[in-house]
PDB file of N, CA and C in Angstrom:
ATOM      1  N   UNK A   1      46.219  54.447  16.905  1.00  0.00           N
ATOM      2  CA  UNK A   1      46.845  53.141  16.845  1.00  0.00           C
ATOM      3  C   UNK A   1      46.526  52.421  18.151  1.00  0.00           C
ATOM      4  N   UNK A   2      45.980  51.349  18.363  1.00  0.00           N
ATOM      5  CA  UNK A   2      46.078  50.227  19.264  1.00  0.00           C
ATOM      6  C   UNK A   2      46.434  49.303  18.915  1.00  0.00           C
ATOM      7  N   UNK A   3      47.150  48.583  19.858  1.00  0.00           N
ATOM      8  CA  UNK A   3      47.926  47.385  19.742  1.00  0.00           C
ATOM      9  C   UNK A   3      46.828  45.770  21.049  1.00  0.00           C
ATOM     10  N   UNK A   4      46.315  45.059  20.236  1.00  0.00           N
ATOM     11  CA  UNK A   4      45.634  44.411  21.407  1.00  0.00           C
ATOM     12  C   UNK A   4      46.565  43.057  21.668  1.00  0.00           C
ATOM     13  N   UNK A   5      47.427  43.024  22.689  1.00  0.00           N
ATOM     14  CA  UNK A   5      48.786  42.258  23.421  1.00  0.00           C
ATOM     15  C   UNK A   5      47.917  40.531  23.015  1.00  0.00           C
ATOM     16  N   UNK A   6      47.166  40.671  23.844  1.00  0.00           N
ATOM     17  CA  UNK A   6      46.557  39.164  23.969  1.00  0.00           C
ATOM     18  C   UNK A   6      46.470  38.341  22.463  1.00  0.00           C
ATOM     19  N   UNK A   7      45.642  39.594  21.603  1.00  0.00           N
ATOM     20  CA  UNK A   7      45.397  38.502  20.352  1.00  0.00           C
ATOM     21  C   UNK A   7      46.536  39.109  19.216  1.00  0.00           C
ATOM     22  N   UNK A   8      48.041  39.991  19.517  1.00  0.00           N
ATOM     23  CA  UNK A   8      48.608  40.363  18.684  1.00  0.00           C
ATOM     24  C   UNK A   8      48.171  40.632  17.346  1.00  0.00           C
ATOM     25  N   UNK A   9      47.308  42.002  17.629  1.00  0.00           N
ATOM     26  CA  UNK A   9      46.993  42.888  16.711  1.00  0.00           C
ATOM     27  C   UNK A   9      46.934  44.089  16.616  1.00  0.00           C
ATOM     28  N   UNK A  10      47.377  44.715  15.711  1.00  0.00           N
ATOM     29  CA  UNK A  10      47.824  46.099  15.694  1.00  0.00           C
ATOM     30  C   UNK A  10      46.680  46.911  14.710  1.00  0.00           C
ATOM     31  N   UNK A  11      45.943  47.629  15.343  1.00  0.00           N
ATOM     32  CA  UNK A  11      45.151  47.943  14.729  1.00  0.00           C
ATOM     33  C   UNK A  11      45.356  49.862  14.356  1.00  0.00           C
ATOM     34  N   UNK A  12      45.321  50.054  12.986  1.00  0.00           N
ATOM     35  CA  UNK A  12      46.107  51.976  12.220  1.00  0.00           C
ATOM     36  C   UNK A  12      44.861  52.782  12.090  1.00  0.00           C
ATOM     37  N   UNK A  13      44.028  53.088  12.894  1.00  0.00           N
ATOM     38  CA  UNK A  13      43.027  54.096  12.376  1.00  0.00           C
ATOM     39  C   UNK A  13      43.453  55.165  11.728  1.00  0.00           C
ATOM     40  N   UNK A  14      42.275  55.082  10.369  1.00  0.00           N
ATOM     41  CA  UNK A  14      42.947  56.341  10.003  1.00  0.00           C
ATOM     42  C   UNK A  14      41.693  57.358   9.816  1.00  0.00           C
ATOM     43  N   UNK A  15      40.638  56.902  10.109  1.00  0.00           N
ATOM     44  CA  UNK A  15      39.536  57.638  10.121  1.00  0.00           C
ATOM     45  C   UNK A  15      38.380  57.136  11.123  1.00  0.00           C
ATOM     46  N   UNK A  16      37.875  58.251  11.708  1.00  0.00           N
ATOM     47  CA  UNK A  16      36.535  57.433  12.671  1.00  0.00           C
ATOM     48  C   UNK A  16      35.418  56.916  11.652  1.00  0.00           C
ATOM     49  N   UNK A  17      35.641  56.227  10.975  1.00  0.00           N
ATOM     50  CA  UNK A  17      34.331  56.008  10.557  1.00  0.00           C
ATOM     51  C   UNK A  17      33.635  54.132  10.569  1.00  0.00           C
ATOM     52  N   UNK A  18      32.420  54.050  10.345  1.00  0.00           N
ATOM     53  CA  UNK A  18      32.203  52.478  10.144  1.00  0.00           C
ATOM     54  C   UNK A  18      33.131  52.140   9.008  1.00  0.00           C
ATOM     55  N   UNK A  19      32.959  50.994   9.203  1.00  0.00           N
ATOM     56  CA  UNK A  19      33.712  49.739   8.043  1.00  0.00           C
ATOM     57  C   UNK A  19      32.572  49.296   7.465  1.00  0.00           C
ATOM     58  N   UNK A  20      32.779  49.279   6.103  1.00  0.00           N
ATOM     59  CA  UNK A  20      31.823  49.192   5.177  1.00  0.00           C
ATOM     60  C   UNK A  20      32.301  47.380   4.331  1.00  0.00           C
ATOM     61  N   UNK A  21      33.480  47.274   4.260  1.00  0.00           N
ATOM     62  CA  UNK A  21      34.002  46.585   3.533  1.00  0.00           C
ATOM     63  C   UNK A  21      35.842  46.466   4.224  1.00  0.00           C
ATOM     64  N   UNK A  22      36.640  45.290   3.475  1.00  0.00           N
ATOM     65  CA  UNK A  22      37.839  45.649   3.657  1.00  0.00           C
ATOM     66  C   UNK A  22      38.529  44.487   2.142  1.00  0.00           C
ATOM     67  N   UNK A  23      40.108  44.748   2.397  1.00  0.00           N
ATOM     68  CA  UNK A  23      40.939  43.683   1.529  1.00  0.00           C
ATOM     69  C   UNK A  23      41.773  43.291   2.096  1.00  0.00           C
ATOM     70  N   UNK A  24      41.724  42.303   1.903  1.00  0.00           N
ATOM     71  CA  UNK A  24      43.319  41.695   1.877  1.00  0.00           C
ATOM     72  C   UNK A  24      44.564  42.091   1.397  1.00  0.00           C
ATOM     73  N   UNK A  25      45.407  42.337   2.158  1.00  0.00           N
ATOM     74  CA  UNK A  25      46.675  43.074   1.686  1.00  0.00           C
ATOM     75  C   UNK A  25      47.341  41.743   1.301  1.00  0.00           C
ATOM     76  N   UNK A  26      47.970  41.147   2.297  1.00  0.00           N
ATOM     77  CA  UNK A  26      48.700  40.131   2.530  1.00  0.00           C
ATOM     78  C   UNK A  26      48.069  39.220   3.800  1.00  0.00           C
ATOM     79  N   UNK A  27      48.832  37.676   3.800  1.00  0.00           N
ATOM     80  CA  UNK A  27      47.895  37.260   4.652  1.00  0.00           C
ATOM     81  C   UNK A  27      47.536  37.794   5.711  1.00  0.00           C
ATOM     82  N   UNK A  28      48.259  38.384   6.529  1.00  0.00           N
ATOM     83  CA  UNK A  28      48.412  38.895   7.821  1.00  0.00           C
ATOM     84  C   UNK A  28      47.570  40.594   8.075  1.00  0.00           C
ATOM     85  N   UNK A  29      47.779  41.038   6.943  1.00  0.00           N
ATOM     86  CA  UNK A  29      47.260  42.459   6.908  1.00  0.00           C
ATOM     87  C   UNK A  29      46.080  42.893   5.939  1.00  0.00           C
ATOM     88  N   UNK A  30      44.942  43.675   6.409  1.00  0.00           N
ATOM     89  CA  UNK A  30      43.740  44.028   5.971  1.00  0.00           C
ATOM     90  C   UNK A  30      43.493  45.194   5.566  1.00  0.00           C
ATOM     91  N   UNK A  31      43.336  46.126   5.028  1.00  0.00           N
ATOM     92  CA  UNK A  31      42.790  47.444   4.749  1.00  0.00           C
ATOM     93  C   UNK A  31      41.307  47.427   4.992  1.00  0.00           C
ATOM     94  N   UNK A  32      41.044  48.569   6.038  1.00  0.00           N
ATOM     95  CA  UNK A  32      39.284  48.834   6.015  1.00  0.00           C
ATOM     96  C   UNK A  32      38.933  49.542   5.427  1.00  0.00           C
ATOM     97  N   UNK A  33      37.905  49.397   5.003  1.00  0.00           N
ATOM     98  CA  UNK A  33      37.627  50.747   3.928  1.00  0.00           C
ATOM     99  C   UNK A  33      35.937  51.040   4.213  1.00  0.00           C
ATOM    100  N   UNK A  34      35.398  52.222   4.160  1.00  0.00           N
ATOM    101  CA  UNK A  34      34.239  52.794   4.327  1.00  0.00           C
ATOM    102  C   UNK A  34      33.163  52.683   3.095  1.00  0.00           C
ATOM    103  N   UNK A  35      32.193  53.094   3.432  1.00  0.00           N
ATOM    104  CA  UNK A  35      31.165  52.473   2.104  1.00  0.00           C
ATOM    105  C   UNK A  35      31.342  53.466   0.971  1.00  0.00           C
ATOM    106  N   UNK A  36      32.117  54.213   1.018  1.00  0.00           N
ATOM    107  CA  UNK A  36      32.814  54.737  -0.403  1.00  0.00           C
ATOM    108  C   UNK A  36      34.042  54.214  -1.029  1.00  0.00           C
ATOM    109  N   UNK A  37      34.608  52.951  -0.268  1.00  0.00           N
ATOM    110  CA  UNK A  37      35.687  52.143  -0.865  1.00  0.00           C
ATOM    111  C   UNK A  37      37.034  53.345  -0.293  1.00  0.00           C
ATOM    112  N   UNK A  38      36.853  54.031   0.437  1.00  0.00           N
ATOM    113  CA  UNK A  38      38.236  55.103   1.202  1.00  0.00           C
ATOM    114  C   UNK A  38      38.778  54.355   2.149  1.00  0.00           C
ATOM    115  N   UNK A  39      39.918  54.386   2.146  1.00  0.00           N
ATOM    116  CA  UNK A  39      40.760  53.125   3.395  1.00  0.00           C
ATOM    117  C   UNK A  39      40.469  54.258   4.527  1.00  0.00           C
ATOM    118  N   UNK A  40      40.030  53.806   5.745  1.00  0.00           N
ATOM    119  CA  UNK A  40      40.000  53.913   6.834  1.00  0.00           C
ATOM    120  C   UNK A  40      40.445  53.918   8.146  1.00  0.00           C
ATOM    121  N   UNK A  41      41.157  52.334   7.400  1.00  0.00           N
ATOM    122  CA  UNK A  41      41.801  51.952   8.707  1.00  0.00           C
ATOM    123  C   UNK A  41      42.921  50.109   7.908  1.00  0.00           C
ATOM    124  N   UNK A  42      43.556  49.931   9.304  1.00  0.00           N
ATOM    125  CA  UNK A  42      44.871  49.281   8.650  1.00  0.00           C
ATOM    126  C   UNK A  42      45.016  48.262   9.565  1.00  0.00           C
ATOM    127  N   UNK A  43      44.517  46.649   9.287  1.00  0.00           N
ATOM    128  CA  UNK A  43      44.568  45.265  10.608  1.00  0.00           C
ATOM    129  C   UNK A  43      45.881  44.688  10.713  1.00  0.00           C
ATOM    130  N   UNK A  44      46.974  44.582  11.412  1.00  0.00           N
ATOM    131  CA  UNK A  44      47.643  43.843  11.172  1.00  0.00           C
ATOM    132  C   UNK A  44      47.714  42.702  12.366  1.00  0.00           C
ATOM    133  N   UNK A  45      47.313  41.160  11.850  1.00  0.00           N
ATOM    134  CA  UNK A  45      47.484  39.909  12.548  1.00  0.00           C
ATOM    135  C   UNK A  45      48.765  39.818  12.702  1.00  0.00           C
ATOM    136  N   UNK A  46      49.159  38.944  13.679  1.00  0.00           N
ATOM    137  CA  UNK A  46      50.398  38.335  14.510  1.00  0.00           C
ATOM    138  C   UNK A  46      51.764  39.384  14.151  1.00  0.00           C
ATOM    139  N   UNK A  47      51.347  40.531  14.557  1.00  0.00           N
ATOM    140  CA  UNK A  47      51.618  42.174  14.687  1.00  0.00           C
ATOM    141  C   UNK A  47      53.261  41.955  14.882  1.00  0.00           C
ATOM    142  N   UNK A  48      53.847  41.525  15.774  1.00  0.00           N
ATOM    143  CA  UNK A  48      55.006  41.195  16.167  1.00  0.00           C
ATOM    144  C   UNK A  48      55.806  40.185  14.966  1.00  0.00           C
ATOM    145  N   UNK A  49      55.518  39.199  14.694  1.00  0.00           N
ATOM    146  CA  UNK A  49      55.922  38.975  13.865  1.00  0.00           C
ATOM    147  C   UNK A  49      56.421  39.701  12.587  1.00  0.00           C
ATOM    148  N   UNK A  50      55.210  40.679  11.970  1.00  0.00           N
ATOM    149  CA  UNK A  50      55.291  41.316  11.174  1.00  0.00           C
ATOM    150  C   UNK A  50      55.886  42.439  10.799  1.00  0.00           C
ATOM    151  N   UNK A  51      55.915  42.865  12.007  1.00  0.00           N
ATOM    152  CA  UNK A  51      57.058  44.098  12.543  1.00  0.00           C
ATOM    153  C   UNK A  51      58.157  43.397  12.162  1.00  0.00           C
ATOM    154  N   UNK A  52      58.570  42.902  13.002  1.00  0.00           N
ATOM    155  CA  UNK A  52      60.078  42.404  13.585  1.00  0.00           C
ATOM    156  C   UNK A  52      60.905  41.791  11.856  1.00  0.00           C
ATOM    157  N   UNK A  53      59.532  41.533  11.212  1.00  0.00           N
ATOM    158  CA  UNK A  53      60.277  40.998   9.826  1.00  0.00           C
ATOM    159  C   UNK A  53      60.599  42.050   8.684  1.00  0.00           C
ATOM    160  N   UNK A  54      59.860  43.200   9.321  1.00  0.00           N
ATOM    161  CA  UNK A  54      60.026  44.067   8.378  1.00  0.00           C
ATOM    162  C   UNK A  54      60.890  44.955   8.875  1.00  0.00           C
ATOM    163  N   UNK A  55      61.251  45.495  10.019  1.00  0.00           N
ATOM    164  CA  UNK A  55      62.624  45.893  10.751  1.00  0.00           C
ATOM    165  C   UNK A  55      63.772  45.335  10.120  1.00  0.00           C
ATOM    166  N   UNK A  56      63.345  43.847  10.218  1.00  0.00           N
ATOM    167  CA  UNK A  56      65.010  43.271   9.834  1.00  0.00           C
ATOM    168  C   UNK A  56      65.823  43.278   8.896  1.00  0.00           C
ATOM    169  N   UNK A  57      64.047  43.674   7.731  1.00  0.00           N
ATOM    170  CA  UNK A  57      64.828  43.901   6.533  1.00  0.00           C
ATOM    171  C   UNK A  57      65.058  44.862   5.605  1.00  0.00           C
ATOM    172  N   UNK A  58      64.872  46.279   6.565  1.00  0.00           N
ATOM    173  CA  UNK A  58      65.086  47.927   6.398  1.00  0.00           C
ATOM    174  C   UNK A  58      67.305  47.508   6.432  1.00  0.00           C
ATOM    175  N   UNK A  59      67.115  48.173   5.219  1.00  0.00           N
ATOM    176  CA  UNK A  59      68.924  48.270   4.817  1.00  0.00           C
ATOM    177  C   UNK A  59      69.085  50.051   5.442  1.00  0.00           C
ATOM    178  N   UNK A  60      70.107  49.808   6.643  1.00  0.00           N
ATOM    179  CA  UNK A  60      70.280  50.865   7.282  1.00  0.00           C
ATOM    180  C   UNK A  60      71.751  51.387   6.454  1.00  0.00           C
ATOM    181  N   UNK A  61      71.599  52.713   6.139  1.00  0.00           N
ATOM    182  CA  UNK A  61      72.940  53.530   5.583  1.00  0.00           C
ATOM    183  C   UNK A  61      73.843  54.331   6.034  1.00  0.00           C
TER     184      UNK A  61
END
């Protein structure tokens, strides 16, 4: 996992490999995927935001 502060992005490796391709999750978030279409890896734009919205709306028990 790296987080790059400046351009708030959180970037989920989940494999060393090239990026072959990716999708669109949602606007903000990307799936990478390798030239066998296997997710790889996980982009998330304006990282903080996206967090913080999805924190807020975990129902704690």
């Amino acid at each position: 996992m790296i987080y790059f502060q400046k351009e708030d992005v959180l970037h989920l490796a989940i494999a060393d490999e090239e990026e072959a391709g990716s999708v669109e999750l949602s606007p903000d978030v990307t799936a990478e995927l390798n030239a066998q279409g296997k997710l790889i890896g996980i982009e998330i734009v304006r990282a903080t935001l996206f967090l913080r919205g999805s924190i807020e709306s975990v129902e704690i028990v």
